[in-house]
N, C-alpha and C. Protein backbone atom coordinates (compact mmCIF):
# COMPACT_ATOMS: atom_id res chain seq x y z
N UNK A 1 -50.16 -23.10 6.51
CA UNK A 1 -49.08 -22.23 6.95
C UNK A 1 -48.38 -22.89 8.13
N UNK A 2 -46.80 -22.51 8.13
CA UNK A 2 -46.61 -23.57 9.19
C UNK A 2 -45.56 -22.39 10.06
N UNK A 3 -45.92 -22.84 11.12
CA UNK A 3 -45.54 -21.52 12.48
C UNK A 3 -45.13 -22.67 14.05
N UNK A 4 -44.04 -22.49 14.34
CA UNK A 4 -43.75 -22.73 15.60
C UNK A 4 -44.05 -21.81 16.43
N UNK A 5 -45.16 -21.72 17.39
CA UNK A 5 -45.27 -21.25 18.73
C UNK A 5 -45.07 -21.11 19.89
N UNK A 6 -44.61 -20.95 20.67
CA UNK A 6 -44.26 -21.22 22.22
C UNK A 6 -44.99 -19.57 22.57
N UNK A 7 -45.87 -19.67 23.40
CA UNK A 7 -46.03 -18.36 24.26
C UNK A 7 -45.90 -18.25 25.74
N UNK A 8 -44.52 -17.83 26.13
CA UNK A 8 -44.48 -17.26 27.78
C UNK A 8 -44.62 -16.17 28.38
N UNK A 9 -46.15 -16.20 28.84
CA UNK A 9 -46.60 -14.87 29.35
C UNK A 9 -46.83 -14.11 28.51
N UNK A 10 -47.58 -14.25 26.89
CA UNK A 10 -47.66 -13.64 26.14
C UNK A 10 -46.89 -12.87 25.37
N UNK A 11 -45.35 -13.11 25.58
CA UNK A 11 -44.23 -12.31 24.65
C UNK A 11 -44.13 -13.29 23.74
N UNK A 12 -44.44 -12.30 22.75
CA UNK A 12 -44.23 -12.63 21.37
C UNK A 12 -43.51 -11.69 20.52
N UNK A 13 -43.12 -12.03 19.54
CA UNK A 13 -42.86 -10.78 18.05
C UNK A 13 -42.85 -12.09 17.26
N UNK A 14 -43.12 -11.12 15.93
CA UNK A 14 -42.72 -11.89 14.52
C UNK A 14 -41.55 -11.55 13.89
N UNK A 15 -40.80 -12.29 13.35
CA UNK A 15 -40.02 -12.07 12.85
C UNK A 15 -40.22 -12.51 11.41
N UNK A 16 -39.88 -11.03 10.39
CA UNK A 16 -40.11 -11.67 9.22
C UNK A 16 -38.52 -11.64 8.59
N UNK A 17 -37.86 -12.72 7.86
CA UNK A 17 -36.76 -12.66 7.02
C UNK A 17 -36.48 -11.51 6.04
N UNK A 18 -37.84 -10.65 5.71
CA UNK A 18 -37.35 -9.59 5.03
C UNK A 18 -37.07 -8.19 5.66
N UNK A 19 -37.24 -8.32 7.21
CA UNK A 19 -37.15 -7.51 8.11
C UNK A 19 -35.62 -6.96 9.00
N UNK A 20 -35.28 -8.25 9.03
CA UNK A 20 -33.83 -8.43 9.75
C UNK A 20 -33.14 -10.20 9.01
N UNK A 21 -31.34 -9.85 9.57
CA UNK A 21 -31.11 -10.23 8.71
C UNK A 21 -30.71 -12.12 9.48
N UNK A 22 -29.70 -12.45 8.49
CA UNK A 22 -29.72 -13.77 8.90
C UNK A 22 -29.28 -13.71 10.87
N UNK A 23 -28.62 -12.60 11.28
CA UNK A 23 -28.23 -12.46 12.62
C UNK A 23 -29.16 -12.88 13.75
N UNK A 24 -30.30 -12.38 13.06
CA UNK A 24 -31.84 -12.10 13.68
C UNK A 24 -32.06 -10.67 14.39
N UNK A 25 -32.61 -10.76 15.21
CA UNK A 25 -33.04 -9.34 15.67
C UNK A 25 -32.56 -9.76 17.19
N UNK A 26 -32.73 -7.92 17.70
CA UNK A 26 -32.10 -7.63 18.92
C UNK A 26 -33.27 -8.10 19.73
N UNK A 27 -32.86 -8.32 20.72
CA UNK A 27 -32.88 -9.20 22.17
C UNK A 27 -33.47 -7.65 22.57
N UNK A 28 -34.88 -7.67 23.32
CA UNK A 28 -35.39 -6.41 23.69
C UNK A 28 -35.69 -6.44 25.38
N UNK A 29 -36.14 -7.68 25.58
CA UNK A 29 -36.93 -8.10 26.51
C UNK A 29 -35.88 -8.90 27.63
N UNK A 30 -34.61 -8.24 28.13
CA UNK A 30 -33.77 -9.31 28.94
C UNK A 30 -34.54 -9.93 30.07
N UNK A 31 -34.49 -10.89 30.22
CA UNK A 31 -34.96 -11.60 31.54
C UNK A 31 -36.42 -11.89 31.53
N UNK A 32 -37.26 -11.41 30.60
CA UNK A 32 -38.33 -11.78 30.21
C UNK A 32 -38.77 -13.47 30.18
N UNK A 33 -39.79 -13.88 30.80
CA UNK A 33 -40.33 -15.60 30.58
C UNK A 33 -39.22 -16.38 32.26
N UNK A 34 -39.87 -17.12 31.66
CA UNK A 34 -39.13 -18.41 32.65
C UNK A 34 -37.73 -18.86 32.20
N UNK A 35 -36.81 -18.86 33.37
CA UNK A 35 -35.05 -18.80 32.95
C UNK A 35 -34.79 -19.82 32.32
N UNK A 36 -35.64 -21.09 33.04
CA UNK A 36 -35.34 -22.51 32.75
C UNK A 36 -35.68 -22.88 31.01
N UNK A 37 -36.22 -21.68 30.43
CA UNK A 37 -36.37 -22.17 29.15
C UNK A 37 -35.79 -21.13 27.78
N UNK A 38 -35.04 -20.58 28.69
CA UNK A 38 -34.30 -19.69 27.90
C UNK A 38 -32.93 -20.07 26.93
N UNK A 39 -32.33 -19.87 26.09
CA UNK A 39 -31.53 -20.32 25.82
C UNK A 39 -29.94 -19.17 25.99
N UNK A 40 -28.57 -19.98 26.05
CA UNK A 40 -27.84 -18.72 26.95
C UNK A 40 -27.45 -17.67 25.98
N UNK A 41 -27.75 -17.25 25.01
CA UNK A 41 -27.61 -15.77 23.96
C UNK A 41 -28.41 -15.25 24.86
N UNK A 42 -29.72 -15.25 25.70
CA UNK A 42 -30.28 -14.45 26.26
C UNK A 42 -30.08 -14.22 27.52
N UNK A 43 -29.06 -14.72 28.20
CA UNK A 43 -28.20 -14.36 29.45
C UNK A 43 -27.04 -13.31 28.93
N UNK A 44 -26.53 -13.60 28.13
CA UNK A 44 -24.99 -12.77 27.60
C UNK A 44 -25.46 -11.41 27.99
N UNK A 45 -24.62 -10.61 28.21
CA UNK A 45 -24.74 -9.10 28.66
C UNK A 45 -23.47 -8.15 28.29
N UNK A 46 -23.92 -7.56 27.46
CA UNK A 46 -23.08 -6.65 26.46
C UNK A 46 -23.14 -5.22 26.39
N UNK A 47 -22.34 -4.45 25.69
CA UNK A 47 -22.72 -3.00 25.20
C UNK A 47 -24.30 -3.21 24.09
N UNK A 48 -24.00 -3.97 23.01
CA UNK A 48 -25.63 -4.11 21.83
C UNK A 48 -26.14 -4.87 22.76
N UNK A 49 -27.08 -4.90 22.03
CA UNK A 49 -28.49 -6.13 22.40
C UNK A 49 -28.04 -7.12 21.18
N UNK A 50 -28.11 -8.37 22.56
CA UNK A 50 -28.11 -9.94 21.84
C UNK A 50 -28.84 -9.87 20.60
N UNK A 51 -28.22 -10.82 19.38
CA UNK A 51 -29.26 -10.82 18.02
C UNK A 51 -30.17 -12.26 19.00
N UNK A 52 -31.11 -12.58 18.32
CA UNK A 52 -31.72 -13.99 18.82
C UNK A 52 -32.58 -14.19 17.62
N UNK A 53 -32.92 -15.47 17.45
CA UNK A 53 -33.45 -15.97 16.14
C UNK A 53 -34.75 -16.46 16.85
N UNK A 54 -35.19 -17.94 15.04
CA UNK A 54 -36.29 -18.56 16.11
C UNK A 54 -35.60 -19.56 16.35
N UNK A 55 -34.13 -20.23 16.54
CA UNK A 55 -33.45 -21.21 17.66
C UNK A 55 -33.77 -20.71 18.75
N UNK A 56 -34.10 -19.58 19.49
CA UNK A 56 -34.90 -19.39 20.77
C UNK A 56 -35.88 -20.48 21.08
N UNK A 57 -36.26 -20.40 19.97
CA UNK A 57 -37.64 -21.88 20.03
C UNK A 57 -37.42 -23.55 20.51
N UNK A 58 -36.32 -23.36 19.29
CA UNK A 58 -35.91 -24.62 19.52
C UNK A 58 -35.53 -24.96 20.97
N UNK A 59 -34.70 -23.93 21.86
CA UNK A 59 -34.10 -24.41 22.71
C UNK A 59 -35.44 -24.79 23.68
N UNK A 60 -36.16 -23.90 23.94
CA UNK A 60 -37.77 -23.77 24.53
C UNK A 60 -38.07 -25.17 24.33
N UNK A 61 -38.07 -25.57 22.91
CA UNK A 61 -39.02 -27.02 22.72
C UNK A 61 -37.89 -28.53 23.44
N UNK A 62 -36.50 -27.92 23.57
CA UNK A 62 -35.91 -29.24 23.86
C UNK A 62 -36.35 -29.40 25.31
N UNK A 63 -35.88 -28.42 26.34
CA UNK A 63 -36.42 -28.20 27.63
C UNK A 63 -37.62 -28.80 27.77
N UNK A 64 -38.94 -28.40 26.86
CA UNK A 64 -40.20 -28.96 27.38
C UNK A 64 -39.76 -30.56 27.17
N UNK A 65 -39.07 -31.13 26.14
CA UNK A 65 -39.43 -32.16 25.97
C UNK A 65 -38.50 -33.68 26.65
N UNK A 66 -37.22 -32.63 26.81
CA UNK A 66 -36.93 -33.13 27.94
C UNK A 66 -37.42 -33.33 29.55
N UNK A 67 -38.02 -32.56 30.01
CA UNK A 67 -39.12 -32.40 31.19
C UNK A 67 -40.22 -33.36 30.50
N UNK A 68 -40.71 -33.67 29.59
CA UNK A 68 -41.79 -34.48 29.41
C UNK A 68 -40.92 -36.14 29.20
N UNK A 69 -39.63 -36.29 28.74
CA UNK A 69 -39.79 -37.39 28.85
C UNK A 69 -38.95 -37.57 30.19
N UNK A 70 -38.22 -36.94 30.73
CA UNK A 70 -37.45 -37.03 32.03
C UNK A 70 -37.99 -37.05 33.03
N UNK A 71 -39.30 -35.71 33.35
CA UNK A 71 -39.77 -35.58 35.09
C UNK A 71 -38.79 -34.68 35.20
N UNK A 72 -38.36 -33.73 34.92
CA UNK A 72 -37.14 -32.74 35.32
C UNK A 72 -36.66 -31.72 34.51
N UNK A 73 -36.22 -29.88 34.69
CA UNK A 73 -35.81 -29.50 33.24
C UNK A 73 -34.37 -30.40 33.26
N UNK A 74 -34.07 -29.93 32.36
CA UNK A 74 -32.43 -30.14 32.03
C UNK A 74 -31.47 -29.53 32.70
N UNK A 75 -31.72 -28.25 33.19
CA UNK A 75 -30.69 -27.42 33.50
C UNK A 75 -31.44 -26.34 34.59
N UNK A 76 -30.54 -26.44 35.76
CA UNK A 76 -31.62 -25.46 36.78
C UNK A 76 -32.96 -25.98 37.42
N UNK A 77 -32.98 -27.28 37.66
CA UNK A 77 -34.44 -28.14 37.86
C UNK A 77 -34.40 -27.72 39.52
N UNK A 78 -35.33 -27.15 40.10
CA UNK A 78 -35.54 -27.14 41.48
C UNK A 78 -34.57 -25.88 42.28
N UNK A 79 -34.01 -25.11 40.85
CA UNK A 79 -33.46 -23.85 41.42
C UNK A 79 -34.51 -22.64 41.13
N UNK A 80 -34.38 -21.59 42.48
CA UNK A 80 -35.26 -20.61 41.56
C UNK A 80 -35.00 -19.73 40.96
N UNK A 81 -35.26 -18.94 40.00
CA UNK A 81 -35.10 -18.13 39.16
C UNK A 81 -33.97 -16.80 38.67
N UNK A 82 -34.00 -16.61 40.63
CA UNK A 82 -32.62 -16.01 41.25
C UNK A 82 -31.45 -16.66 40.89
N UNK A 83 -31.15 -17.61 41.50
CA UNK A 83 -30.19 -18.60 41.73
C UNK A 83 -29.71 -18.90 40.08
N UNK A 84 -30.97 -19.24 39.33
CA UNK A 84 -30.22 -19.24 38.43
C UNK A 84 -29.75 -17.99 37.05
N UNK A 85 -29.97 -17.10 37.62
CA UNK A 85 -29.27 -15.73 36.73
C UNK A 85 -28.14 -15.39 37.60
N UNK A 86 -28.20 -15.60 39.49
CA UNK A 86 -26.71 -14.92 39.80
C UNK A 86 -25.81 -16.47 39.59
N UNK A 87 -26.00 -17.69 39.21
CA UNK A 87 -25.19 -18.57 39.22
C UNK A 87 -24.76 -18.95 37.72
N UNK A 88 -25.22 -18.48 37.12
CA UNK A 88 -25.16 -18.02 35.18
C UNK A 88 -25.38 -19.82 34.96
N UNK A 89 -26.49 -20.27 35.23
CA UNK A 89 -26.44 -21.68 35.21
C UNK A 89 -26.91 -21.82 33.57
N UNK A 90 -27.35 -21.45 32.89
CA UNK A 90 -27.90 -21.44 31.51
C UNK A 90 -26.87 -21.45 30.65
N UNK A 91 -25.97 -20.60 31.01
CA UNK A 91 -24.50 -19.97 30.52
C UNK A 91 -23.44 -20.79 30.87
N UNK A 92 -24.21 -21.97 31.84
CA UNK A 92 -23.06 -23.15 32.00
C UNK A 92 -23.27 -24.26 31.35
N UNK A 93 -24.31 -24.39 30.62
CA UNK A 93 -25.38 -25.50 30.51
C UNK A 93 -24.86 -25.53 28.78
N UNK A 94 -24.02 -26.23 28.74
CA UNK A 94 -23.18 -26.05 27.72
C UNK A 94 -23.11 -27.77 27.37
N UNK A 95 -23.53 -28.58 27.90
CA UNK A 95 -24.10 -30.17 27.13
C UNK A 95 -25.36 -30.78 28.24
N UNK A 96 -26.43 -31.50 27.87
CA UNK A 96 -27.41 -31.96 28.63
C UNK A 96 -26.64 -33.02 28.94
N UNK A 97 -27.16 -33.56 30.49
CA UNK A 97 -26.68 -34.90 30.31
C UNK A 97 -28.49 -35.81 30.99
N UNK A 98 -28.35 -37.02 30.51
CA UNK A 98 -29.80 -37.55 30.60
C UNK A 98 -29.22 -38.42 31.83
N UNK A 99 -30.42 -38.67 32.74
CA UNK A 99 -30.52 -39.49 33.59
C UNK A 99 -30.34 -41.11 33.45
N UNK A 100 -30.40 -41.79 34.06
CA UNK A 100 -29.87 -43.13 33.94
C UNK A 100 -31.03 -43.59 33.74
N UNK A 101 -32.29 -43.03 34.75
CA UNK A 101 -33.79 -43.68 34.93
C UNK A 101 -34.23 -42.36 34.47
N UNK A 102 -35.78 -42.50 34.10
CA UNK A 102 -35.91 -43.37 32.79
C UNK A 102 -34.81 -43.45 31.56
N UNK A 103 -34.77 -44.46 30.76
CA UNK A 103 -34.11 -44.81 29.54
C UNK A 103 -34.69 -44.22 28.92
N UNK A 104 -34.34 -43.04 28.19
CA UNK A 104 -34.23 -42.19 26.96
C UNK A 104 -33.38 -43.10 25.85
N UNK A 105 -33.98 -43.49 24.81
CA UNK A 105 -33.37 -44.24 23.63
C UNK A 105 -32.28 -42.80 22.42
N UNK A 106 -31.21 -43.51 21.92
CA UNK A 106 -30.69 -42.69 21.20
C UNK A 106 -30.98 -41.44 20.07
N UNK A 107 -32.31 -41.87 19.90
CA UNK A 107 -32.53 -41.16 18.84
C UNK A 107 -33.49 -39.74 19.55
N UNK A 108 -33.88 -40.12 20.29
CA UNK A 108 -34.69 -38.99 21.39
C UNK A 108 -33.57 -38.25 21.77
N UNK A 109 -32.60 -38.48 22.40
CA UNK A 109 -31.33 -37.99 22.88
C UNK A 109 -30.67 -36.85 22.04
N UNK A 110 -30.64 -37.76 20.44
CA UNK A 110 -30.09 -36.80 19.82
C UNK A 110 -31.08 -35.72 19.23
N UNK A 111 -32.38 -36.25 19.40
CA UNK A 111 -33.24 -34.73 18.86
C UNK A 111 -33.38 -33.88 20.15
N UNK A 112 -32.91 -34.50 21.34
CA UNK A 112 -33.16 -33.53 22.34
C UNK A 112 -31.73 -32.77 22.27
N UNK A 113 -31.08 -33.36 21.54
CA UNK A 113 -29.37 -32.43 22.21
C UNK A 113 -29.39 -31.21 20.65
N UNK A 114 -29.95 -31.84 19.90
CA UNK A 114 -30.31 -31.17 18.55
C UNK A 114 -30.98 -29.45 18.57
N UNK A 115 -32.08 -29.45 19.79
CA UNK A 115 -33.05 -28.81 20.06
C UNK A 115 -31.65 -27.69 21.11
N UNK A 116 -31.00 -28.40 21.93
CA UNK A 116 -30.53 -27.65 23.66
C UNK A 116 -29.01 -27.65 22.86
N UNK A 117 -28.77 -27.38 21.58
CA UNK A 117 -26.78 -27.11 21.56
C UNK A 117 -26.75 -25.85 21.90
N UNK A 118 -25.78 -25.55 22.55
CA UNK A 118 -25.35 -24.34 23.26
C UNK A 118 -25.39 -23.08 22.30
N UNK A 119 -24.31 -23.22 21.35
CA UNK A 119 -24.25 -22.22 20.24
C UNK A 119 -25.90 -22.45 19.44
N UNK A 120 -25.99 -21.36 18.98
CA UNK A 120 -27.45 -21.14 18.60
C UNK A 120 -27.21 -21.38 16.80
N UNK A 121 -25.87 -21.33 16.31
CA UNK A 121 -25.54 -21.72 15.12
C UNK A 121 -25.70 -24.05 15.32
N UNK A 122 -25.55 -23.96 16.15
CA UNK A 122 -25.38 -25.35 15.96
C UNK A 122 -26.83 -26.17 16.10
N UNK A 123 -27.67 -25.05 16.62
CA UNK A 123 -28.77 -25.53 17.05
C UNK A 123 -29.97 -25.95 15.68
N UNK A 124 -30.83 -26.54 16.14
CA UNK A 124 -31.53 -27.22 14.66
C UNK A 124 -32.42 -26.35 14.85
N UNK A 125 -32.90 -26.27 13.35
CA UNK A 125 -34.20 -24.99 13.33
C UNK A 125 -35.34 -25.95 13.06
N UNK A 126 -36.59 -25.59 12.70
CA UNK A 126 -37.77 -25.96 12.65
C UNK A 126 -37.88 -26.99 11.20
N UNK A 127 -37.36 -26.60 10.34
CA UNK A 127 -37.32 -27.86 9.21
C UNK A 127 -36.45 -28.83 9.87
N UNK A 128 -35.71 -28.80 9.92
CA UNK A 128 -34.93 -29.58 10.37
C UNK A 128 -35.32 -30.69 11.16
N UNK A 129 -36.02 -30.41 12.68
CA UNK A 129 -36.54 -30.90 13.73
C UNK A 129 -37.81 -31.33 13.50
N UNK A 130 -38.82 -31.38 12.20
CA UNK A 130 -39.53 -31.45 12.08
C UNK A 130 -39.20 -33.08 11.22
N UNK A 131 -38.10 -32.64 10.64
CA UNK A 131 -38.34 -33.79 9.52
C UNK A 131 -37.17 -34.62 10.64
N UNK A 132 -37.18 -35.12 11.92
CA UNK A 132 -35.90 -35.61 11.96
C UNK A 132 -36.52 -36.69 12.39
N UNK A 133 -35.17 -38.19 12.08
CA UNK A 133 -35.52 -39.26 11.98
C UNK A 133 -36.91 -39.35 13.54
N UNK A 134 -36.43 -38.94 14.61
CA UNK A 134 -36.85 -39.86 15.62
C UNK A 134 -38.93 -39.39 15.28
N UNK A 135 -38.76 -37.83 15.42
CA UNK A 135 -40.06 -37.63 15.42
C UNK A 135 -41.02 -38.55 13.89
N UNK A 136 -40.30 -38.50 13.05
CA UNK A 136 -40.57 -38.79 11.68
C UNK A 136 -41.19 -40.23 11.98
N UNK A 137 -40.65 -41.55 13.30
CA UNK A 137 -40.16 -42.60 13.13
C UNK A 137 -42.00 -42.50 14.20
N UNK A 138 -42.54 -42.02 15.04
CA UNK A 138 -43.42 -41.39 15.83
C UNK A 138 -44.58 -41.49 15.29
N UNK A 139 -44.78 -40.28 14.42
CA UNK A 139 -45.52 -39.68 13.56
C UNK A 139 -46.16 -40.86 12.41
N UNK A 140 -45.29 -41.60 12.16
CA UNK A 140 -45.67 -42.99 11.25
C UNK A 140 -46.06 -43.71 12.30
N UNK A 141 -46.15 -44.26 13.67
CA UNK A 141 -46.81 -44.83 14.32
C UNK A 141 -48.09 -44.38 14.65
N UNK A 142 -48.14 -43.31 15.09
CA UNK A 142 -49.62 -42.33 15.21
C UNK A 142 -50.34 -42.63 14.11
N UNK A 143 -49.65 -42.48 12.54
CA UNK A 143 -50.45 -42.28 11.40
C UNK A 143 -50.87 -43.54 11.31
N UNK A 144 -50.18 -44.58 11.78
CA UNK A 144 -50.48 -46.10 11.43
C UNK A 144 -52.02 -45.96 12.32
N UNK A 145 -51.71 -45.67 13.34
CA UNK A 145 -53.14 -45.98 14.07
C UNK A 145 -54.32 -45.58 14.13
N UNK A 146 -54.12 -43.83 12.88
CA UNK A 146 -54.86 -42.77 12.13
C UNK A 146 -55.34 -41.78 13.10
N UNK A 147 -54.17 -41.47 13.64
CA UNK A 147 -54.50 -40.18 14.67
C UNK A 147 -53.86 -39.04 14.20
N UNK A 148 -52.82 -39.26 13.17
CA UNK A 148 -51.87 -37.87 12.30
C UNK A 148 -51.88 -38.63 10.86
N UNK A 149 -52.54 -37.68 10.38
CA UNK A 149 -53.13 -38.04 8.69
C UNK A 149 -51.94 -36.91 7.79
N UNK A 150 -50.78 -37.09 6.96
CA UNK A 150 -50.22 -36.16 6.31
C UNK A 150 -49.82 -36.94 4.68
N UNK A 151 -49.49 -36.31 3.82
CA UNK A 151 -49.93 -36.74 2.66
C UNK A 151 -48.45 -36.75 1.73
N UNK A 152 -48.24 -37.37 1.12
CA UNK A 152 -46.94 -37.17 0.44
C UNK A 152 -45.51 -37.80 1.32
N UNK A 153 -44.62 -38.00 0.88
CA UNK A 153 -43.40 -38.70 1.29
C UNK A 153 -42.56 -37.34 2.35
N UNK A 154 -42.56 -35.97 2.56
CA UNK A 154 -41.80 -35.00 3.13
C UNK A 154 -42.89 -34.94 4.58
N UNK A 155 -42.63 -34.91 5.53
CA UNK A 155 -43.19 -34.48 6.91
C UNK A 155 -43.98 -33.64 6.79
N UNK A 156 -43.41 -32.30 6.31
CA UNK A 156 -43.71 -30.89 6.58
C UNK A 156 -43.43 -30.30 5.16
N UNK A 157 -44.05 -29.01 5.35
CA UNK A 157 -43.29 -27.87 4.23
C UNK A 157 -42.48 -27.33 5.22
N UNK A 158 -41.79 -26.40 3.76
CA UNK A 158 -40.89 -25.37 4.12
C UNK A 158 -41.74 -24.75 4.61
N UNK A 159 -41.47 -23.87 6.33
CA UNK A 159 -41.97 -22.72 6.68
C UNK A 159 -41.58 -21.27 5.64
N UNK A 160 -42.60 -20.41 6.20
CA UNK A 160 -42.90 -19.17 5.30
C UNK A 160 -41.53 -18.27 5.36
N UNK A 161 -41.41 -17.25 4.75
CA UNK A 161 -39.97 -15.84 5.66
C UNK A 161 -40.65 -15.76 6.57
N UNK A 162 -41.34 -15.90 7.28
CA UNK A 162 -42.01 -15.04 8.08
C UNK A 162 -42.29 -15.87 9.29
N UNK A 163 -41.32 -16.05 10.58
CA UNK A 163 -41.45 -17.18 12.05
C UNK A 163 -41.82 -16.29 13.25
N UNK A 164 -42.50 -16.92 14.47
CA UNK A 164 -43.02 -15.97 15.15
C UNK A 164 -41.96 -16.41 16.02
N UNK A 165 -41.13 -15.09 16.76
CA UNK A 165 -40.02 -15.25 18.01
C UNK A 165 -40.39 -15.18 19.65
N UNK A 166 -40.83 -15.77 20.47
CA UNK A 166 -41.17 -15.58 21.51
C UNK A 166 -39.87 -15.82 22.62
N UNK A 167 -40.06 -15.43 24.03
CA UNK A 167 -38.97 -15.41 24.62
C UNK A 167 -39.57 -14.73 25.93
C-alpha cells in the first residue's frame, strides 16, 4: 500500500477520493503545524474554508528537502512564526530561489520547485514525484549498492483513492 505521510503534531485526516471531490476538502485546522511548512492555500482567508488536497504534502516534502540539502527553509528561515503570518511571507513565496553555496544540481532544483509551485494545481502529486527523473536517477544508485531493492521497470505503484492529508 502506498501512503505519503508527514505528521505535524499529530494532525492528520484521510482523505478518501470517494469522499470529496477533485477540489479536496475544507481546510479545518487554520494555522495548525509549523508556518514554514505550510503551503499558501492555507494562509488565504475567506468567507468558505480553503479546499486543500494531498499537494499539502508535497509542499511539506519540498521544504524538508530543501532544508536538507540547503541548511535553511526556503521561505521564512530564521523568522518566527508571528512574523511570518502578519508579513503573509508564505503568500509571498511565490518562486524558491537556491543559494549559490551549496551547488544544488538541476535536476534536484527542479524536483524541489516541482514539490514548492505556488498554485497547488501546478504542484506535483505523489506519482509523479515519486517516479521523477532525479529521485529515480538516486534510487538506482542505492539499488546498485543494494540498500533499495524494487522490482520491475516503474518506481512505484499507483497510490490507492484513499491519501492521508496532514497539515
Amino acid at each position: 500500500m502506498w501512503r505519503n505521510q508527514n505528521y505535524w503534531f499529530g494532525l492528520s485526516k484521510i482523505m478518501d477520493d470517494d469522499s470529496y471531490g477533485v477540489d479536496g476538502m475544507d481546510l479545518t485546522s487554520e494555522g495548525a503545524g509549523p508556518y514554514w511548512y505550510l503551503p499558501p492555500e492555507c494562509f488565504v482567508v475567506g468567507k468558505e474554508p480553503q479546499k486543500i488536497s494531498n499537494k499539502v504534502e508535497m509542499w511539506s516534502d519540498g521544504v524538508t528537502f530543501f532544508q536538507c540539502l540547503c541548511g535553511r527553509k526556503p521561505f521564512g528561515h530564521n523568522q518566527p512564526q508571528q512574523d511570518i503570518l502578519q508579513e503573509n511571507t508564505i503568500l509571498k513565496a511565490t518562486e524558491v530561489q537556491f543559494p549559490v553555496k551549496p551547488v544544488v544540481n538541476s535536476e534536484a532544483k527542479a524536483f524541489i520547485r516541482c514539490c514548492l509551485a505556488y498554485r497547488k494545481e501546478g504542484r506535483c502529486d505523489v506519482p509523479q514525484l515519486v517516479n521523477d527523473p532525479y529521485l529515480l536517477t538516486h534510487m538506482r544508485r542505492s539499488n546498485a549498492s543494494g540498500s533499495i531493492h524494487r522490482a520491475g521497470p516503474t518506481a512505484f505503484p499507483t497510490p490507492p483513492s484513499s491519501s492521508t492529508i496532514t497539515y
